[in-house]
C-alpha atoms as a PDB file:
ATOM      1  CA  UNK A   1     112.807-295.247 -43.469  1.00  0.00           C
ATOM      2  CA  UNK A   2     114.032-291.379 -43.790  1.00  0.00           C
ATOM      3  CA  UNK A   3     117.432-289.959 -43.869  1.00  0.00           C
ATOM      4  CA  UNK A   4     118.075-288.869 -39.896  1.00  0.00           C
ATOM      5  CA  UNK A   5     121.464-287.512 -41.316  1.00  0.00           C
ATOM      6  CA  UNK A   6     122.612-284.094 -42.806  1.00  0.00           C
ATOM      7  CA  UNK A   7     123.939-284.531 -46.447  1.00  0.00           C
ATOM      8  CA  UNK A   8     126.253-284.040 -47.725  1.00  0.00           C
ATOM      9  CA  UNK A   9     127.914-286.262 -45.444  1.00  0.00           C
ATOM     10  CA  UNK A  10     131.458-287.531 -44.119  1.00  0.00           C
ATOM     11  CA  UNK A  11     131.350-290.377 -46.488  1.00  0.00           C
ATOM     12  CA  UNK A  12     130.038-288.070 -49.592  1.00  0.00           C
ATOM     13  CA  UNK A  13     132.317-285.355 -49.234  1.00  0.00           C
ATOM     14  CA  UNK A  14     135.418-288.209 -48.805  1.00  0.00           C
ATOM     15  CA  UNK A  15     133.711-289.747 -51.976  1.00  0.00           C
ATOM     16  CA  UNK A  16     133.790-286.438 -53.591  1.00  0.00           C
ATOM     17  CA  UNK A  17     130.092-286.197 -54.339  1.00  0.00           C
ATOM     18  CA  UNK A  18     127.699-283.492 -54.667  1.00  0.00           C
ATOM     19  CA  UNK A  19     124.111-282.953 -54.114  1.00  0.00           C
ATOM     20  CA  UNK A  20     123.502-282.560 -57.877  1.00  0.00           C
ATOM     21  CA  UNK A  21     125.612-286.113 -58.636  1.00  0.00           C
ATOM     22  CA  UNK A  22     123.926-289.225 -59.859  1.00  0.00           C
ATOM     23  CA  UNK A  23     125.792-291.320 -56.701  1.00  0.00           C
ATOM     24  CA  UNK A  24     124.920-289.262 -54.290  1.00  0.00           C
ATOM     25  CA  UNK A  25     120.777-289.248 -55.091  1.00  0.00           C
ATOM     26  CA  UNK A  26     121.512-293.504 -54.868  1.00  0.00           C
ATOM     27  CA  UNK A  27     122.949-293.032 -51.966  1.00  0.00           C
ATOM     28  CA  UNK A  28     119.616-291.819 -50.530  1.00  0.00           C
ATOM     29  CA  UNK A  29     117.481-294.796 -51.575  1.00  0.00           C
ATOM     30  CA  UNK A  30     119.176-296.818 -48.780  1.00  0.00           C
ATOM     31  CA  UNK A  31     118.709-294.244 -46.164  1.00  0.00           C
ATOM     32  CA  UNK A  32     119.320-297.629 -43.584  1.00  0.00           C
ATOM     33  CA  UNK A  33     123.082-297.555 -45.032  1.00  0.00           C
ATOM     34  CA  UNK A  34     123.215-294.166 -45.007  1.00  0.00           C
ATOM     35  CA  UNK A  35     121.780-293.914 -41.491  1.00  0.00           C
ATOM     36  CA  UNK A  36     124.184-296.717 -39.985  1.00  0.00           C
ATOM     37  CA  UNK A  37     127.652-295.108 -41.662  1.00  0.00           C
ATOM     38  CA  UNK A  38     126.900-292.414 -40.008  1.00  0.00           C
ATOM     39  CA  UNK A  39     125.541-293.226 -36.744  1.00  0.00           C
ATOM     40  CA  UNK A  40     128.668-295.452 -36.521  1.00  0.00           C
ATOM     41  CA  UNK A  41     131.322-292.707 -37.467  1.00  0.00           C
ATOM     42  CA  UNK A  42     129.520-290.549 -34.665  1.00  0.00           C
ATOM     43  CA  UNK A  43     129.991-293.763 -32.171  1.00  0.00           C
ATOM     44  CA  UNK A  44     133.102-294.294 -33.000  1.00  0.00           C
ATOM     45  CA  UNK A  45     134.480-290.621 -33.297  1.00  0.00           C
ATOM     46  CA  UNK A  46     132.746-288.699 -30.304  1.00  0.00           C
ATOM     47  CA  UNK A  47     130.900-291.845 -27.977  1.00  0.00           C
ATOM     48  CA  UNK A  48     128.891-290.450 -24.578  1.00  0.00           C
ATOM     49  CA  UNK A  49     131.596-292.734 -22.607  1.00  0.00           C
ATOM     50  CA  UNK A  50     135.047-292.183 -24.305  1.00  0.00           C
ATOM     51  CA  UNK A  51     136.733-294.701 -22.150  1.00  0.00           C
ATOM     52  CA  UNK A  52     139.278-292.596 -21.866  1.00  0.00           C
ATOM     53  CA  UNK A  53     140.177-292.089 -25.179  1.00  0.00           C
ATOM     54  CA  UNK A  54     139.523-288.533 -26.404  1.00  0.00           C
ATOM     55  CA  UNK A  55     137.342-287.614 -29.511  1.00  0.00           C
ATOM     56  CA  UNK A  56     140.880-285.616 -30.240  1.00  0.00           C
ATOM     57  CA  UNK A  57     142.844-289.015 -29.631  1.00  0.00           C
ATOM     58  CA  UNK A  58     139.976-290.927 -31.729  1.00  0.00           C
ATOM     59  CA  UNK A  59     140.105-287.927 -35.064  1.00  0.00           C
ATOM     60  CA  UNK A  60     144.046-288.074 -34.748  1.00  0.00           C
ATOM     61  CA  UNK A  61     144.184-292.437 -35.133  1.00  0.00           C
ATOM     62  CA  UNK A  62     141.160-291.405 -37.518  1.00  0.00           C
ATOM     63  CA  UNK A  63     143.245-289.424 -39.480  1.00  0.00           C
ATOM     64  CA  UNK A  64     146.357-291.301 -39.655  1.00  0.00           C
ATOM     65  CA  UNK A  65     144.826-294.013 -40.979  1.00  0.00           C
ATOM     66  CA  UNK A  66     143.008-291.863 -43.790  1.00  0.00           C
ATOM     67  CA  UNK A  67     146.853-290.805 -44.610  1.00  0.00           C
ATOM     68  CA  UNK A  68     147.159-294.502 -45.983  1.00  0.00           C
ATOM     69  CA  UNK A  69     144.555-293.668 -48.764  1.00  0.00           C
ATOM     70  CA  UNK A  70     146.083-291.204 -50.390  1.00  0.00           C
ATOM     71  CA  UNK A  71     142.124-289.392 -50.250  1.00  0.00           C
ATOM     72  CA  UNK A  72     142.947-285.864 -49.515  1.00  0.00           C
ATOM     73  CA  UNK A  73     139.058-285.651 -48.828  1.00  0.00           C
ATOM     74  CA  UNK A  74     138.842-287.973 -45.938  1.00  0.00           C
ATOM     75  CA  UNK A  75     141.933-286.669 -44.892  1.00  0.00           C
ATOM     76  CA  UNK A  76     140.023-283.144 -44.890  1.00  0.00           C
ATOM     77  CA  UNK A  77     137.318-285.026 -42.284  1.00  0.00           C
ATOM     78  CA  UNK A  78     140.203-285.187 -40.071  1.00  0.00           C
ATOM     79  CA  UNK A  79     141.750-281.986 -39.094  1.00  0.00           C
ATOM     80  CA  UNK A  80     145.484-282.328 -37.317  1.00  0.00           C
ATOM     81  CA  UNK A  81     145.097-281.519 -33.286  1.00  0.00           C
ATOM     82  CA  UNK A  82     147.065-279.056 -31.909  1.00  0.00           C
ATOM     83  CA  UNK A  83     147.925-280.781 -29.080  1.00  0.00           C
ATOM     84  CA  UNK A  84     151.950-281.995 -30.081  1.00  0.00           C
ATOM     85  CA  UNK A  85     151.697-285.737 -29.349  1.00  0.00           C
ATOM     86  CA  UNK A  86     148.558-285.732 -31.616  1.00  0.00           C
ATOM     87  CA  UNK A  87     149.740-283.996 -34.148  1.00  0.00           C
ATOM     88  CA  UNK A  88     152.654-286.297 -34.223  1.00  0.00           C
ATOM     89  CA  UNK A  89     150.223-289.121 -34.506  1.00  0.00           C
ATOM     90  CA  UNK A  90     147.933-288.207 -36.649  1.00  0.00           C
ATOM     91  CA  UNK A  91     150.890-287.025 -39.393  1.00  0.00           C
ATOM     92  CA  UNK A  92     151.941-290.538 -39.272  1.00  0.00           C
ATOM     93  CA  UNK A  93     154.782-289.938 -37.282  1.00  0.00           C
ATOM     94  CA  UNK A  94     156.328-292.065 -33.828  1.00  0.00           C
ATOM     95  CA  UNK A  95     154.820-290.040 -30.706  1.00  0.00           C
ATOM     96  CA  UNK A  96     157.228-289.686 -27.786  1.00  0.00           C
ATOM     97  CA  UNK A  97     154.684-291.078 -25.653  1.00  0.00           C
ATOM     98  CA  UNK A  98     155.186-294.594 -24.846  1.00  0.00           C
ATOM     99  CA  UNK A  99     151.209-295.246 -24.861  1.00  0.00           C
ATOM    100  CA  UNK A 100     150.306-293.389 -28.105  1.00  0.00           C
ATOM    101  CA  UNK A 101     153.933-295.115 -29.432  1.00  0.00           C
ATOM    102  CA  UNK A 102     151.772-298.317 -29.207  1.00  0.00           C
ATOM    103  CA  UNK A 103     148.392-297.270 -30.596  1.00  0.00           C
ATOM    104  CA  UNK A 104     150.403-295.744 -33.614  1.00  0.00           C
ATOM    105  CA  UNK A 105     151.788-299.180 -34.190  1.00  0.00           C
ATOM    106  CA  UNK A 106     148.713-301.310 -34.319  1.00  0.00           C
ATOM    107  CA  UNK A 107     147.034-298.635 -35.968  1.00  0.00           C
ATOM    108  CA  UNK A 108     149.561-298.739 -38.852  1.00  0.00           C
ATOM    109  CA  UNK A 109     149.477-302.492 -38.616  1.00  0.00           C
ATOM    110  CA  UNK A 110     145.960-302.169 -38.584  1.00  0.00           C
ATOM    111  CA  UNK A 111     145.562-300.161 -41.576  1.00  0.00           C
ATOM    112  CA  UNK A 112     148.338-301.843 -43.631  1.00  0.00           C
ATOM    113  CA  UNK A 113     147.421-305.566 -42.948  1.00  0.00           C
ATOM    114  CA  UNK A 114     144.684-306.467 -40.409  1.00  0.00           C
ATOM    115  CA  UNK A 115     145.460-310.123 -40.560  1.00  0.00           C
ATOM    116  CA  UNK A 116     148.731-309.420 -38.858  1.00  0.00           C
ATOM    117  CA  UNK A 117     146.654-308.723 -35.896  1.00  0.00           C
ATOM    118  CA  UNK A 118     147.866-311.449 -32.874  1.00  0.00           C
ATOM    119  CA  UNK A 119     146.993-312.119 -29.332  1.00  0.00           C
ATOM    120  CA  UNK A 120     150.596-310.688 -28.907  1.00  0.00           C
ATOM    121  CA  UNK A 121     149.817-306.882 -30.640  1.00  0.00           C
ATOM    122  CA  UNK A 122     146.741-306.978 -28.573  1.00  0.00           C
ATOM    123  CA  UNK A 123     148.879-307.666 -25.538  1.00  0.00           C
ATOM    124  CA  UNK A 124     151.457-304.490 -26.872  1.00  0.00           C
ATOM    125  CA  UNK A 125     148.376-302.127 -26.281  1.00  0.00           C
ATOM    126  CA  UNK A 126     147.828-303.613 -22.728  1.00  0.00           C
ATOM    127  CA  UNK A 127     151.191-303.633 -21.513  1.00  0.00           C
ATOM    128  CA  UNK A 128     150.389-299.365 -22.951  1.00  0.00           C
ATOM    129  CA  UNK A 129     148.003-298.984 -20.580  1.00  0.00           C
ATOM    130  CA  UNK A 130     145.143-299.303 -22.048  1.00  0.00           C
ATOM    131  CA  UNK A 131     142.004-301.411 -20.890  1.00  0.00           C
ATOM    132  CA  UNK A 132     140.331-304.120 -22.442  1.00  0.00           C
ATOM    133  CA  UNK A 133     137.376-301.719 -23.401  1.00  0.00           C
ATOM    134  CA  UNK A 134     139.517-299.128 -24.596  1.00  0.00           C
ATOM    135  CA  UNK A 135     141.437-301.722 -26.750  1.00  0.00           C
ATOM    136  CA  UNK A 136     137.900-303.203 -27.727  1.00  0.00           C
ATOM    137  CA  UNK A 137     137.041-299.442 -28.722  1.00  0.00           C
ATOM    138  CA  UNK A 138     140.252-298.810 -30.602  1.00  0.00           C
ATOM    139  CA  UNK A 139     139.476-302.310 -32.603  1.00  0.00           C
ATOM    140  CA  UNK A 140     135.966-300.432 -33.073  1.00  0.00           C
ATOM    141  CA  UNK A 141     137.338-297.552 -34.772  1.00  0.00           C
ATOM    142  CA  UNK A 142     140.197-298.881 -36.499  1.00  0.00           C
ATOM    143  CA  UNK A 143     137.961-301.148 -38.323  1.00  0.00           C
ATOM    144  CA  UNK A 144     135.420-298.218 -39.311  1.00  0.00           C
ATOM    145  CA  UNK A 145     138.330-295.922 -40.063  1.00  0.00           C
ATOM    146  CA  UNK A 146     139.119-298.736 -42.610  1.00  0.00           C
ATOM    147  CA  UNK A 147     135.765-299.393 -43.671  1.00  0.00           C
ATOM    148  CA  UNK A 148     135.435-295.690 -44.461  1.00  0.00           C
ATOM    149  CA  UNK A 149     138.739-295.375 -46.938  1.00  0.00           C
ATOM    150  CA  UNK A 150     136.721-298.648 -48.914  1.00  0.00           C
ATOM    151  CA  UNK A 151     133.235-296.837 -49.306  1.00  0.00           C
ATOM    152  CA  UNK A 152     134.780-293.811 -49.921  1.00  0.00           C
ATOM    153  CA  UNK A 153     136.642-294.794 -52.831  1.00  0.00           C
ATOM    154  CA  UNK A 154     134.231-297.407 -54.187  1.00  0.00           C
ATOM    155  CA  UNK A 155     132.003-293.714 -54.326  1.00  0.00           C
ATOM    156  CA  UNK A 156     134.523-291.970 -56.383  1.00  0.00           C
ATOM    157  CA  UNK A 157     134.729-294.360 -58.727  1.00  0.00           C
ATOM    158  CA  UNK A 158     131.134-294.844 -59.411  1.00  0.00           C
ATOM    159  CA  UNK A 159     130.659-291.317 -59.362  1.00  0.00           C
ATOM    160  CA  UNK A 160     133.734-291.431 -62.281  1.00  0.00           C
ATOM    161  CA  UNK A 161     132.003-294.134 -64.206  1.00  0.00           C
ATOM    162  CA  UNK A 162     128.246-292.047 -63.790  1.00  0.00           C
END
């Protein structure tokens, strides 16, 4: 199997590797894990049918879950919007907006403790607005937005320990 990605890539540069790095030359022997991080951060982040939820909305909950890592890497991957209610969101603040409101609150519920998750929180983002695919979606990229601050620290510290 080949690499179908360009490197470095999102989860290198949040890792802080570089080409020249021990890690990142591993990384390349799995090109199938390398390959399927990527092509999910791409189908999470920017999907052909957004469901209504913007590759702007989808980099700003991106983003403000990166802000619980402390990674100032990912949080590079990330840019703020410039749209106001996005910026708000994705800086960790409350938007005005009743229906971003919710996502920022099961995104930081999300990020801070998953298994809080209920039938009621999913219920919050209904009685938003959104659909069932968009909340499906959300779930999507909550859970690789997650997945992301893991691999990308697990990265750093082998590239430390290299």
């Amino acid at each position: 199997m080949t690499i179908h990605h360009a490197r470095p890539d999102a989860l290198d540069r949040a890792g802080g590797l570089a080409e020249n790095d021990a890690v990142f030359a591993l990384r390349a022997l799995r090109p199938e894990f390398l390959n399927g991080a990527e092509d999910c951060r791409v189908a999470v982040l920017a999907p052909e049918d957004d469901l209504g939820l913007s590759p702007a909305l989808r980099a700003a909950i991106a983003r403000r879950v990166a802000l619980t890592a402390g990674n100032e890497r990912l949080l590079a991957e990330y840019p703020v919007p410039g749209e106001k209610a996005l910026a708000q969101l994705s800086r960790g603040k409350m938007p005005d907006d009743g229906r971003l409101a919710a996502i920022a609150a099961h995104t930081d519920m999300i990020a801070a403790d998953p298994g809080q998750s209920t039938r009621e929180s999913l219920d919050a983002l209904l009685a938003a607005g959104l659909t069932v695919p968009q909340v499906v979606a959300l779930s999507e990229l909550l859970a690789f937005a997650c997945f992301q601050i893991r691999v990308a620290h697990g990265l750093h510290l082998l590239e430390q320990s290299a």
